[in-house]
N, C-alpha and C. Protein backbone atom coordinates (compact mmCIF):
# COMPACT_ATOMS: atom_id res chain seq x y z
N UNK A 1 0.84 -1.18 0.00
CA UNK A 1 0.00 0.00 0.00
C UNK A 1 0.89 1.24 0.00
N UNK A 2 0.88 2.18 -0.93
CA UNK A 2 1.44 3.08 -1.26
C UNK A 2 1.21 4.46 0.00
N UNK A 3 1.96 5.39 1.14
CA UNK A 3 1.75 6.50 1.97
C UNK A 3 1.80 7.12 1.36
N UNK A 4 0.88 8.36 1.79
CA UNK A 4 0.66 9.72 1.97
C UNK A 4 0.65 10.06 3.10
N UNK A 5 1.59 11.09 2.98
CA UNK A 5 1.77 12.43 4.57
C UNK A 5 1.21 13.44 4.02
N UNK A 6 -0.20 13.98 4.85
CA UNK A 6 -0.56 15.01 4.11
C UNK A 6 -0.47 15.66 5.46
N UNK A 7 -0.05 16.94 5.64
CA UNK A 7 0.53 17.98 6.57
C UNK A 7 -0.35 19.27 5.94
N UNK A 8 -1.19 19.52 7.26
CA UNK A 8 -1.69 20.69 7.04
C UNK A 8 -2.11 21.33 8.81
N UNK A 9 -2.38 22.68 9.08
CA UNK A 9 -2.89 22.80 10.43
C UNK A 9 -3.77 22.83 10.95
N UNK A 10 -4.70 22.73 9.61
CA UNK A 10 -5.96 22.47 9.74
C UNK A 10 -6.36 21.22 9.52
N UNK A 11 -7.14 21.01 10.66
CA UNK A 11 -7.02 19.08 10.86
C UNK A 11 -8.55 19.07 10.06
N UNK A 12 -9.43 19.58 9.94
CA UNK A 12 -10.32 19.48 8.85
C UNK A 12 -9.77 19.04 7.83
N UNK A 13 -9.42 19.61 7.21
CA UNK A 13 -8.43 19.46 5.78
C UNK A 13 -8.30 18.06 6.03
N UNK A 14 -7.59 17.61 6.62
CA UNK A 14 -6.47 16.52 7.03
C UNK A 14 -7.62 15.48 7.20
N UNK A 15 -8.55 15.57 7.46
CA UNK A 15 -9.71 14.10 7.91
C UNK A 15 -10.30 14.26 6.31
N UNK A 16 -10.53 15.16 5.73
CA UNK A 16 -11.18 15.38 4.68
C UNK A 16 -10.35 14.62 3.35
N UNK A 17 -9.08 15.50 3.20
CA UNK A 17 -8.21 14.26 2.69
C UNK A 17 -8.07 12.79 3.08
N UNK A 18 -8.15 12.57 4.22
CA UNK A 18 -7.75 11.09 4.94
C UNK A 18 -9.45 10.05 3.70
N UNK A 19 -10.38 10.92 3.98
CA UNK A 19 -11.55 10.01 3.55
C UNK A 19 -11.32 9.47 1.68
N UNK A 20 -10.97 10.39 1.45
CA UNK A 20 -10.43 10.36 0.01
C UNK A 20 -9.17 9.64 -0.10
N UNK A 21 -8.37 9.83 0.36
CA UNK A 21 -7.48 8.74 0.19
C UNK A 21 -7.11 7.26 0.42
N UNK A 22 -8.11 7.11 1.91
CA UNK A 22 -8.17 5.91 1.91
C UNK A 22 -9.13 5.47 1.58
N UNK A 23 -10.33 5.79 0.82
CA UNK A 23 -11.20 5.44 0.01
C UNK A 23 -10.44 4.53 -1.84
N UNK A 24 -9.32 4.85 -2.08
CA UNK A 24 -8.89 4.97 -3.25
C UNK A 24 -7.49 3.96 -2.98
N UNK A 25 -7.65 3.42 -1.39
CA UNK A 25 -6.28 3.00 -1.32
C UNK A 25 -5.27 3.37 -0.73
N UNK A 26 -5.15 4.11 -0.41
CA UNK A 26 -3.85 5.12 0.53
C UNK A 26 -3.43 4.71 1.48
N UNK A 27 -2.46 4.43 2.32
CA UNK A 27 -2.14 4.49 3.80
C UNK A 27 -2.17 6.10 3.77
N UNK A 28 -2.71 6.77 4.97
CA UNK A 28 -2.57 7.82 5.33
C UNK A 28 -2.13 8.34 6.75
N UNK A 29 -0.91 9.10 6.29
CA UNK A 29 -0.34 9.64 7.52
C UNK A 29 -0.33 11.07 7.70
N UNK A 30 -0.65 11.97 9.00
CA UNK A 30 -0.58 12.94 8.90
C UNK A 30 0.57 13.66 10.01
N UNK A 31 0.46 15.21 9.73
CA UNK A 31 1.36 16.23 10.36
C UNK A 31 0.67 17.17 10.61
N UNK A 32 1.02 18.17 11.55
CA UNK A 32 0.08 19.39 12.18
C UNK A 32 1.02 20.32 12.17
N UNK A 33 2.51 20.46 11.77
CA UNK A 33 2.81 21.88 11.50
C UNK A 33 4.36 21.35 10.82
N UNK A 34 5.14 22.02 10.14
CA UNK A 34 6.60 21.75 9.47
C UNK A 34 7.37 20.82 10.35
N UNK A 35 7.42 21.08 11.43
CA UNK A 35 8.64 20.08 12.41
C UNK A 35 8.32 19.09 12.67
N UNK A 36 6.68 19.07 12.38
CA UNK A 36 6.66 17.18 12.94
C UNK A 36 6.47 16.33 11.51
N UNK A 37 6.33 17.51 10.77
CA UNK A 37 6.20 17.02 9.20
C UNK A 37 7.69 16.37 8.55
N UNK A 38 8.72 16.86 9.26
CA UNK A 38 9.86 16.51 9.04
C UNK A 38 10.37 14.95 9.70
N UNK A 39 9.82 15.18 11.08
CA UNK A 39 9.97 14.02 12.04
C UNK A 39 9.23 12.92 11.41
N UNK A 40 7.94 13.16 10.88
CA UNK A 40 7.30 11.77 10.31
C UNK A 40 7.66 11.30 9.32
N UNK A 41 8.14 12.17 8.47
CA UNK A 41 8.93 11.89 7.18
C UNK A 41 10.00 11.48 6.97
N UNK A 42 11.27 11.17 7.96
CA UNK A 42 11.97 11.06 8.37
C UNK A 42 11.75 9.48 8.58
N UNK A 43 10.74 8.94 9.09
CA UNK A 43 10.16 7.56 10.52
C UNK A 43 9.64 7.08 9.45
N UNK A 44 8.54 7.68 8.46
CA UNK A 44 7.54 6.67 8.01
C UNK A 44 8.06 6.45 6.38
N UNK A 45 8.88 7.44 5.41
CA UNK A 45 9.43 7.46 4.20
C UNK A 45 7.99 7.55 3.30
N UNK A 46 7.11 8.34 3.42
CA UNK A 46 6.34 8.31 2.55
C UNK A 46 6.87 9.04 1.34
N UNK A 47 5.55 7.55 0.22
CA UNK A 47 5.60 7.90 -1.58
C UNK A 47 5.38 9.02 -1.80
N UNK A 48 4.77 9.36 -1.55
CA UNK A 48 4.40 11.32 -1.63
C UNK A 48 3.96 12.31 -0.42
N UNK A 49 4.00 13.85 -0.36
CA UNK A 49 3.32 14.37 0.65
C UNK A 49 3.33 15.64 0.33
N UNK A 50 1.62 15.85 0.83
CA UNK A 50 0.80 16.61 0.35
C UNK A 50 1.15 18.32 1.82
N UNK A 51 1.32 18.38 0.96
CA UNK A 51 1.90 19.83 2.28
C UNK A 51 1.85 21.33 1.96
N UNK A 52 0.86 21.99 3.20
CA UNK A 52 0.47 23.01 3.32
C UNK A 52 1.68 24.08 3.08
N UNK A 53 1.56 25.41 2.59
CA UNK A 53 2.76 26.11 2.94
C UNK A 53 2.70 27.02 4.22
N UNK A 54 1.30 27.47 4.37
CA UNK A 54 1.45 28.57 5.49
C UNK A 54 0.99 27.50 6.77
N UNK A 55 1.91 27.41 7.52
CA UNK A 55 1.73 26.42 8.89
C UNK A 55 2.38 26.95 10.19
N UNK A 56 2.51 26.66 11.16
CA UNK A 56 2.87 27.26 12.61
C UNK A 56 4.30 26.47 12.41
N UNK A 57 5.02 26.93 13.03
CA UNK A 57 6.60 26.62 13.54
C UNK A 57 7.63 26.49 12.78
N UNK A 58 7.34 25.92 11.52
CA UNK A 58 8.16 25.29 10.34
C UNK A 58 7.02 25.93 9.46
N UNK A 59 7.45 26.95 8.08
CA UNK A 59 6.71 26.28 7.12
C UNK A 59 6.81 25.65 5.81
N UNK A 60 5.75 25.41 4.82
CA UNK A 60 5.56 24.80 4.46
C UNK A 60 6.92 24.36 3.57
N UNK A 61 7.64 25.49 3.15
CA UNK A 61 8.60 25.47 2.28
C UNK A 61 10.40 25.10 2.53
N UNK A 62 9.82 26.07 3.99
CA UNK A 62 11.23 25.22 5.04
C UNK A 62 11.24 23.83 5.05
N UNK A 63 9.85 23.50 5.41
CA UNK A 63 10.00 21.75 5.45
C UNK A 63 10.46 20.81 4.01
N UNK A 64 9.80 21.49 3.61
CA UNK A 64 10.07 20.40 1.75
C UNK A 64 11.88 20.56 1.98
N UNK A 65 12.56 22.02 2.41
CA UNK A 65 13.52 21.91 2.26
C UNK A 65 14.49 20.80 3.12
N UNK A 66 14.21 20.93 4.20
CA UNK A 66 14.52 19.72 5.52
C UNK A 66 14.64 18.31 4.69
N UNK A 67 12.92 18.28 3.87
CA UNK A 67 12.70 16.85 3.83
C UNK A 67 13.80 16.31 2.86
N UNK A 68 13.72 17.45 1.69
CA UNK A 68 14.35 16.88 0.61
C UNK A 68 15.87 16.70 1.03
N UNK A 69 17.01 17.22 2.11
CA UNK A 69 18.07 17.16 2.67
C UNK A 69 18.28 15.29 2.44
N UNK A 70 16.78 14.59 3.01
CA UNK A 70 16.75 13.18 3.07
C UNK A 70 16.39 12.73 2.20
């Protein structure tokens, strides 16, 4: 089964995606702001991830940068 990290701070979003994706197949994993988006990404190696840019602590663009380091 193929992951998705979808990282957003709005956890609406994030259940809303979750129904759609694992409707279609997805493992779905989520994040609530850049730094833990990094930490899960890091732990879980997801196939793709879907990520907010404007977020609390980290954002969206810092993180892609972090992630892609790995």
């Amino acid at each position: 089964m193929k992951k998705v990290l979808v990282v957003d701070d709005d956890r609406n979003i994030c259940e809303l995606l979750k129904l759609y994706l694992q409707k279609e197949g997805f493992e779905t994993l989520f994040a609530y702001d850049g730094s833990e988006a990094v930490t899960v990404a890091k732990e879980q190696e997801p196939d793709i991830i879907i990520l907010d840019v404007m977020m609390p602590i980290i954002n969206g663009w810092e993180a892609c940068k972090l992630i892609r380091q790995f």
